[in-house]
N, C-alpha and C. Protein backbone atom coordinates (compact mmCIF):
# COMPACT_ATOMS: atom_id res chain seq x y z
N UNK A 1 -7.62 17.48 -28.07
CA UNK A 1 -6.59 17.79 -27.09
C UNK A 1 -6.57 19.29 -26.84
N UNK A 2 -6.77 19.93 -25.49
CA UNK A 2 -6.07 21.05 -25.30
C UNK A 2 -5.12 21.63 -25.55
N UNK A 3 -5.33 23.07 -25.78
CA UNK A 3 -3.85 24.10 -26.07
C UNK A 3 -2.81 23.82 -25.18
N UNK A 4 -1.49 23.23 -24.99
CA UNK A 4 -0.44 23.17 -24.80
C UNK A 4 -0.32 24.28 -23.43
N UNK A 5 0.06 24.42 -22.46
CA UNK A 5 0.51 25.58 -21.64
C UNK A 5 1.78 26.44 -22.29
N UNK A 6 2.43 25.60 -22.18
CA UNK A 6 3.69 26.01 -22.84
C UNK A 6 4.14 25.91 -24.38
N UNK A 7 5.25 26.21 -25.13
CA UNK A 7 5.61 25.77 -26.46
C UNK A 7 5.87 23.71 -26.60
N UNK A 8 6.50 23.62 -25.20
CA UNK A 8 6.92 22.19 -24.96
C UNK A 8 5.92 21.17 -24.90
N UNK A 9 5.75 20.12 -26.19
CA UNK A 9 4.75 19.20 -25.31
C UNK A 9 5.03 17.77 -25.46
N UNK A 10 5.37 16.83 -24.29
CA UNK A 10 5.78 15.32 -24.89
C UNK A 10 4.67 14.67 -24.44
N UNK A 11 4.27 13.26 -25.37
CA UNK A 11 3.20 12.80 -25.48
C UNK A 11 2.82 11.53 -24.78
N UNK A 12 2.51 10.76 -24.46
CA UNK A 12 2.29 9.31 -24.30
C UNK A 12 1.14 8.77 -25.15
N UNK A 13 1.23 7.95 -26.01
CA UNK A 13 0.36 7.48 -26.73
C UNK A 13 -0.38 6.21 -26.21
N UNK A 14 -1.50 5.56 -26.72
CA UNK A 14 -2.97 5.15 -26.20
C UNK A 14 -1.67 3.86 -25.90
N UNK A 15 -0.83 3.08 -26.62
CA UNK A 15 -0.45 1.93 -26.63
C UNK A 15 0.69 1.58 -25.19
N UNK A 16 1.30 3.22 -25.25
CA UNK A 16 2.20 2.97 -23.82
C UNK A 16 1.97 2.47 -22.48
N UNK A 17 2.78 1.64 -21.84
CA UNK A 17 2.91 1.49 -20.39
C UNK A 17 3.99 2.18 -20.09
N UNK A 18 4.14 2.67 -18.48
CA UNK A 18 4.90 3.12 -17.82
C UNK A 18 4.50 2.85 -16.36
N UNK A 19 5.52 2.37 -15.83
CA UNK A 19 5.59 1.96 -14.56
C UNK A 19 6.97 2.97 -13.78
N UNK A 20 7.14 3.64 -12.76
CA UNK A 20 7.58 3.99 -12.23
C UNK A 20 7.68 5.61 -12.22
N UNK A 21 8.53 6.34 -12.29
CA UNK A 21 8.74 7.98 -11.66
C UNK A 21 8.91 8.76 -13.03
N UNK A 22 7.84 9.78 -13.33
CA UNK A 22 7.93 10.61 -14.47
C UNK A 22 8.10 11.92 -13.85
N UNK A 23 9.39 12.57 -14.71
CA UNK A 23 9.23 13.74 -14.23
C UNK A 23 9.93 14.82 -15.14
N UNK A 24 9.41 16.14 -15.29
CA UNK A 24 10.22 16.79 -16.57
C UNK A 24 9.80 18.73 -16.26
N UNK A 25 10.10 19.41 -17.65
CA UNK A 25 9.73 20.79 -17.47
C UNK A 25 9.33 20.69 -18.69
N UNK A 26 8.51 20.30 -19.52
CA UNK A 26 7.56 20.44 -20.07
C UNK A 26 5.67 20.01 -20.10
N UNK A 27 5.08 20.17 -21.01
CA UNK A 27 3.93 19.95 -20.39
C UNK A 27 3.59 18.37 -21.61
N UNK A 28 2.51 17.74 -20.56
CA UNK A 28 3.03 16.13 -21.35
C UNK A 28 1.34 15.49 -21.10
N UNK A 29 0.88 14.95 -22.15
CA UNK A 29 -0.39 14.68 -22.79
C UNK A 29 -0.13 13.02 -22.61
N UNK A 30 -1.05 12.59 -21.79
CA UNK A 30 -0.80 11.21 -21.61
C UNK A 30 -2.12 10.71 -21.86
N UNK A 31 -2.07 9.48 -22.78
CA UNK A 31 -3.00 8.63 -23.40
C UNK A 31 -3.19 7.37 -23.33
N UNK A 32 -2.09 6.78 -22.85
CA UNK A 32 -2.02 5.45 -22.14
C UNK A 32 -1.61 5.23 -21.01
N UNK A 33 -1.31 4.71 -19.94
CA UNK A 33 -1.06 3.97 -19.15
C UNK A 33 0.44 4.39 -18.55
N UNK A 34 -0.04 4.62 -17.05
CA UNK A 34 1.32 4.89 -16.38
C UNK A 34 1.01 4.70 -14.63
N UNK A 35 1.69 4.60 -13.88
CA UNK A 35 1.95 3.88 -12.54
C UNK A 35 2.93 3.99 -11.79
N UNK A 36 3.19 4.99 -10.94
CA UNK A 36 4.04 5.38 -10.22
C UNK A 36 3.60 6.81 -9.52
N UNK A 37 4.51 7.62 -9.90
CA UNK A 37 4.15 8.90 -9.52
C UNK A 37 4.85 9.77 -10.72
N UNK A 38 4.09 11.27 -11.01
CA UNK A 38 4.38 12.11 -12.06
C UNK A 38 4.53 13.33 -11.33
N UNK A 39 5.80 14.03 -11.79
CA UNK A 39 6.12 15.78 -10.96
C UNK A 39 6.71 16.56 -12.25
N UNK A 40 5.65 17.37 -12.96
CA UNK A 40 6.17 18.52 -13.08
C UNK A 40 5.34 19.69 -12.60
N UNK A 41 6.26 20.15 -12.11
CA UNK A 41 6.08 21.08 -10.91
C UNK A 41 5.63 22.69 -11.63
N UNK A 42 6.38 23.02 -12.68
CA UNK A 42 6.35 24.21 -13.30
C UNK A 42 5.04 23.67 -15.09
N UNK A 43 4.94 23.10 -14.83
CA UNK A 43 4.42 22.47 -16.44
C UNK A 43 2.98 21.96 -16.36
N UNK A 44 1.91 21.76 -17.39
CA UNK A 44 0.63 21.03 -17.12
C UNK A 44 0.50 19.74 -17.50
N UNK A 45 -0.22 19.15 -17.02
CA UNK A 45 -0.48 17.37 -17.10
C UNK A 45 -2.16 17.64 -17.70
N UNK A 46 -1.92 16.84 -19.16
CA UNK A 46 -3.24 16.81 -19.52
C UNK A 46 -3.45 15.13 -19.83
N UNK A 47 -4.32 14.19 -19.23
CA UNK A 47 -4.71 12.54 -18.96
C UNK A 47 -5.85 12.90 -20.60
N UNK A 48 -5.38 12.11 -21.54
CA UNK A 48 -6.79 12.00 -22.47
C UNK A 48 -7.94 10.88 -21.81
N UNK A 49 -8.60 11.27 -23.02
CA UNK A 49 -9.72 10.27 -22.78
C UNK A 49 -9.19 8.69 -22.48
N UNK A 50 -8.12 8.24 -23.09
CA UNK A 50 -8.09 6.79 -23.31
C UNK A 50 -6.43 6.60 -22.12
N UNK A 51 -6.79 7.59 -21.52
CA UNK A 51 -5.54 7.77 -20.33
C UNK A 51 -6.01 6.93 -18.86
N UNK A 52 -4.95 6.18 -18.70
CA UNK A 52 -5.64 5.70 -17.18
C UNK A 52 -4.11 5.79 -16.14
N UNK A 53 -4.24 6.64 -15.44
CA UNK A 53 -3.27 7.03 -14.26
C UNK A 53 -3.44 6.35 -12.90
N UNK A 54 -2.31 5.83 -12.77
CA UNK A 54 -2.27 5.19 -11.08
C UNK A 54 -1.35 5.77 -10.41
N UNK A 55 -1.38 6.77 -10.16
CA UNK A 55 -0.01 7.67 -9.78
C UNK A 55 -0.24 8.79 -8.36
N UNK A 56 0.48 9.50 -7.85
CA UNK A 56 0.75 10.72 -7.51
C UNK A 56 0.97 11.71 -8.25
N UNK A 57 0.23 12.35 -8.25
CA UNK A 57 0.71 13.64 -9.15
C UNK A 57 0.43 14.64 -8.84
N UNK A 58 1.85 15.96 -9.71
CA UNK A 58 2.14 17.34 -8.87
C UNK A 58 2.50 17.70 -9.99
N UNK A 59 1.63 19.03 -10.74
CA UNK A 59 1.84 19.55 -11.36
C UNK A 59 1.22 21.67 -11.73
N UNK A 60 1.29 21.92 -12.35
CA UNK A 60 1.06 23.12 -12.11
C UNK A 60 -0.37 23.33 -12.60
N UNK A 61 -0.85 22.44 -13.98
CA UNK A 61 -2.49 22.56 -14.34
C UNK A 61 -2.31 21.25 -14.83
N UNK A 62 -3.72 20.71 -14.01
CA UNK A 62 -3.93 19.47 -14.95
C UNK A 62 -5.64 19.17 -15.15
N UNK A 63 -5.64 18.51 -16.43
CA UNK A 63 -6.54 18.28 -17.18
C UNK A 63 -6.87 16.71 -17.26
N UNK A 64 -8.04 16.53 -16.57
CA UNK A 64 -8.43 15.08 -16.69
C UNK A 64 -9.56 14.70 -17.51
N UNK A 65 -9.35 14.08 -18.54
CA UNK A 65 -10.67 13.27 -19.26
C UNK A 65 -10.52 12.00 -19.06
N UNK A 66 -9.59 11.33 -19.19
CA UNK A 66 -9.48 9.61 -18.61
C UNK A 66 -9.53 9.17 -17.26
N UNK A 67 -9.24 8.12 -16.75
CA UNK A 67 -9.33 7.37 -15.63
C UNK A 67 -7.60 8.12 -14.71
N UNK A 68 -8.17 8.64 -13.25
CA UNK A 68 -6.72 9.09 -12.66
C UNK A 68 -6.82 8.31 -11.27
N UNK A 69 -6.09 7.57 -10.55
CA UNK A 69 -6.59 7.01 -9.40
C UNK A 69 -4.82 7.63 -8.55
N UNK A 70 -5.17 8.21 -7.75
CA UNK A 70 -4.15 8.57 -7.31
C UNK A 70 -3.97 10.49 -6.62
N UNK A 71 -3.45 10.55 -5.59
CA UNK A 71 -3.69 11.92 -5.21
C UNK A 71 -2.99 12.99 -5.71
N UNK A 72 -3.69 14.07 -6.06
CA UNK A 72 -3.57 15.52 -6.92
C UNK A 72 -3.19 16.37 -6.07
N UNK A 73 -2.11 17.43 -6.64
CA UNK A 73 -1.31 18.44 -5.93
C UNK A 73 -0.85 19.76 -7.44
N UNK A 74 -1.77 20.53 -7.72
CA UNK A 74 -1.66 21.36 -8.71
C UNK A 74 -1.50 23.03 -8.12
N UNK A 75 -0.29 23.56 -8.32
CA UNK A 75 0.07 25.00 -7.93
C UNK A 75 -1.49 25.81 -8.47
N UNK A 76 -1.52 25.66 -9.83
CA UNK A 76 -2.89 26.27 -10.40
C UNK A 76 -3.85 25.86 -10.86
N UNK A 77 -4.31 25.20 -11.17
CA UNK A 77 -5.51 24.87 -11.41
C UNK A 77 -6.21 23.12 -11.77
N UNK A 78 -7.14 22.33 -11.49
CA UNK A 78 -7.54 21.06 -11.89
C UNK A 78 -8.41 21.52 -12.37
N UNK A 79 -8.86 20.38 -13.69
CA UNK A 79 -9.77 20.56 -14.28
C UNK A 79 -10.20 19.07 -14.34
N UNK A 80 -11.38 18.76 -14.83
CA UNK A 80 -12.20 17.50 -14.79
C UNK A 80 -13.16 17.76 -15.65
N UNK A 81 -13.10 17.05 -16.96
CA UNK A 81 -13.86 16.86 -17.84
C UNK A 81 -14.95 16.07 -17.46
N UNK A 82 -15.95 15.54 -18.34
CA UNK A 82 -17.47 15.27 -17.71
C UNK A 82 -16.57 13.46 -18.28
N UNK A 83 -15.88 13.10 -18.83
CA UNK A 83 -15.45 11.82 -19.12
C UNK A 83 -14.28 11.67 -17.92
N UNK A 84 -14.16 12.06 -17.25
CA UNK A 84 -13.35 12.12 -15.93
C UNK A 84 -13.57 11.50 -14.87
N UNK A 85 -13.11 10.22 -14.28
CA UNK A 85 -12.53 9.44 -13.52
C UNK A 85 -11.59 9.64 -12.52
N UNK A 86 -12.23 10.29 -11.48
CA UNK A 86 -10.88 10.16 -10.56
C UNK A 86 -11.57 9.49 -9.17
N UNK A 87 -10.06 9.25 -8.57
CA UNK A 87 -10.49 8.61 -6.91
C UNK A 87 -8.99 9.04 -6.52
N UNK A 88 -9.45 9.82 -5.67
CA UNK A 88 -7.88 10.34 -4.94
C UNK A 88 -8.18 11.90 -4.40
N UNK A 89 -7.61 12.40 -3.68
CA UNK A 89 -7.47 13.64 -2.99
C UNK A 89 -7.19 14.51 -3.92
N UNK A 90 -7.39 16.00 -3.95
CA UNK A 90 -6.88 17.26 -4.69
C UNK A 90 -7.01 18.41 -4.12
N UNK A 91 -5.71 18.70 -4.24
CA UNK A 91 -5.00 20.34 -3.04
C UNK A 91 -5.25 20.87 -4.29
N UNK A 92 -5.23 22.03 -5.02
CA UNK A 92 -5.33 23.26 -6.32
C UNK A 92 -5.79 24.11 -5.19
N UNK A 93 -5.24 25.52 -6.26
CA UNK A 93 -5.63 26.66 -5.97
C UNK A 93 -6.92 26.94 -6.47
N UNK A 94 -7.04 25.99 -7.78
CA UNK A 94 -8.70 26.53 -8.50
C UNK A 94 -9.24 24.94 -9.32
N UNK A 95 -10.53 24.80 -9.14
CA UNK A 95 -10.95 23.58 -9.59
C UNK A 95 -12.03 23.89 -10.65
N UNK A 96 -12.39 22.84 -11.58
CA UNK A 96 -13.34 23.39 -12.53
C UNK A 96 -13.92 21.77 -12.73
N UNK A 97 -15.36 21.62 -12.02
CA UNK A 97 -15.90 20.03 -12.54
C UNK A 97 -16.83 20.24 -13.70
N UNK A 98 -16.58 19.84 -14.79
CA UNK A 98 -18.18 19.62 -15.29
C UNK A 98 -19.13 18.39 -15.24
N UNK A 99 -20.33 18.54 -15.34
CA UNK A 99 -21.59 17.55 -15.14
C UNK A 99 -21.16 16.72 -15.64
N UNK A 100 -20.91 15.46 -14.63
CA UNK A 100 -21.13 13.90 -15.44
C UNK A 100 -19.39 13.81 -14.84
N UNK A 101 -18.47 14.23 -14.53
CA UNK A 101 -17.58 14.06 -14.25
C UNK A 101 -17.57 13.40 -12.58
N UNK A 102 -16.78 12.21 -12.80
CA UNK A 102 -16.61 11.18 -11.00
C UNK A 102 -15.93 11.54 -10.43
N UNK A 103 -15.54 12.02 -8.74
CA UNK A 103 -14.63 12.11 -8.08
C UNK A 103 -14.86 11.58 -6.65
N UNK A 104 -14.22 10.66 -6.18
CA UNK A 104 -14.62 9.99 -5.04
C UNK A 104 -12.80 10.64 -4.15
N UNK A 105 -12.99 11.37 -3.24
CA UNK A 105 -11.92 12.30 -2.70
C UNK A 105 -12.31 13.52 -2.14
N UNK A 106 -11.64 13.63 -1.61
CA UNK A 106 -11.65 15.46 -0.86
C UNK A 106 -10.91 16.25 -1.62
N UNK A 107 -11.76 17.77 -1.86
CA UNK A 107 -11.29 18.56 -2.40
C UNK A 107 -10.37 19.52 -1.14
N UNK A 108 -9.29 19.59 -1.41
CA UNK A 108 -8.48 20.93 -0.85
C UNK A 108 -8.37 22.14 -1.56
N UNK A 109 -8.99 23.35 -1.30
CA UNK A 109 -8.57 24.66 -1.90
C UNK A 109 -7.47 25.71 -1.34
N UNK A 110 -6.23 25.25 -2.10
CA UNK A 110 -5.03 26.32 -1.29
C UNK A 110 -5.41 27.86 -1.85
N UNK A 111 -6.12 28.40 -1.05
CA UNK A 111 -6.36 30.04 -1.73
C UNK A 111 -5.18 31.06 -1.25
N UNK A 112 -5.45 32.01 -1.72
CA UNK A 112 -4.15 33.43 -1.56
C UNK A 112 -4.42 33.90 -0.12
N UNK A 113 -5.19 33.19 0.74
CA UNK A 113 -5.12 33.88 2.45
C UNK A 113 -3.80 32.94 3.11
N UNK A 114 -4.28 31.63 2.45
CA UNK A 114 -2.64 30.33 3.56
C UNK A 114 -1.38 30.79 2.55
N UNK A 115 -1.66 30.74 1.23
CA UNK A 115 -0.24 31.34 0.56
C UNK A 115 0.33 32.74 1.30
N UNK A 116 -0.60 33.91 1.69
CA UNK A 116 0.12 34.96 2.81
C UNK A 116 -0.22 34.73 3.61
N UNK A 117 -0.44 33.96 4.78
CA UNK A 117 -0.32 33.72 5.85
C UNK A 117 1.00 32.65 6.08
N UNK A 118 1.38 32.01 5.13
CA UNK A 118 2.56 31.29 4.63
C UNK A 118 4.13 32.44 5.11
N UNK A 119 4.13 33.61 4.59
CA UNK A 119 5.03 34.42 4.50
C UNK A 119 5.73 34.79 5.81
């Protein structure tokens, strides 16, 4: 598992389901199973290996090694491990794939010209 962003970290373990709306200000390590949509907005989303996401999700960094089906919206950064599964869209400011990692989607790069041209 990755270093934590923050001091805060809540977990989902390999055995959980979750069906419907997750949302918090800490950063939250999910290992099983969830379905809906996930927002933390200020915090990172890290999917383990044995993680499978059917969701929307908006978060500030997230980290995928499991299965994510669902469209991505990260203030700073996605990452995609080479055990990484996704199918869905991703807006980030910064992306990082490694070899062997799936993504069937369009990448969006929000860079610092539309953030000041935003102003």
């Amino acid at each position: 598992m990755s270093a934590p962003l923050s001091g805060d970290l809540a977990q989902i373990g390999k055995s959980v389901v979750i069906k419907g709306e997750l949302s918090g200000s800490e950063d939250l390590y999910v290992d099983g199973q969830v379905e809906g949509s996930i927002a933390l907005k200020g915090n990172g989303l890290t999917i383990g290996p044995n993680g499978q996401v059917k969701a929307s999700v908006e978060a500030k960094a997230i980290i995928v090694q499991g299965k994510l089906e669902g469209n991505v919206q990260a203030s700073d950064r996605v990452e995609l491990r080479k055990s990484a599964v996704v199918s869905g869209d991703i807006s980030t400011a910064r992306i990082a794939i490694e070899e062997g990692a799936y993504l069937k989607g369009k990448v969006d790069i929000q860079g610092r010209v539309e953030k000041a041209a935003g102003k």
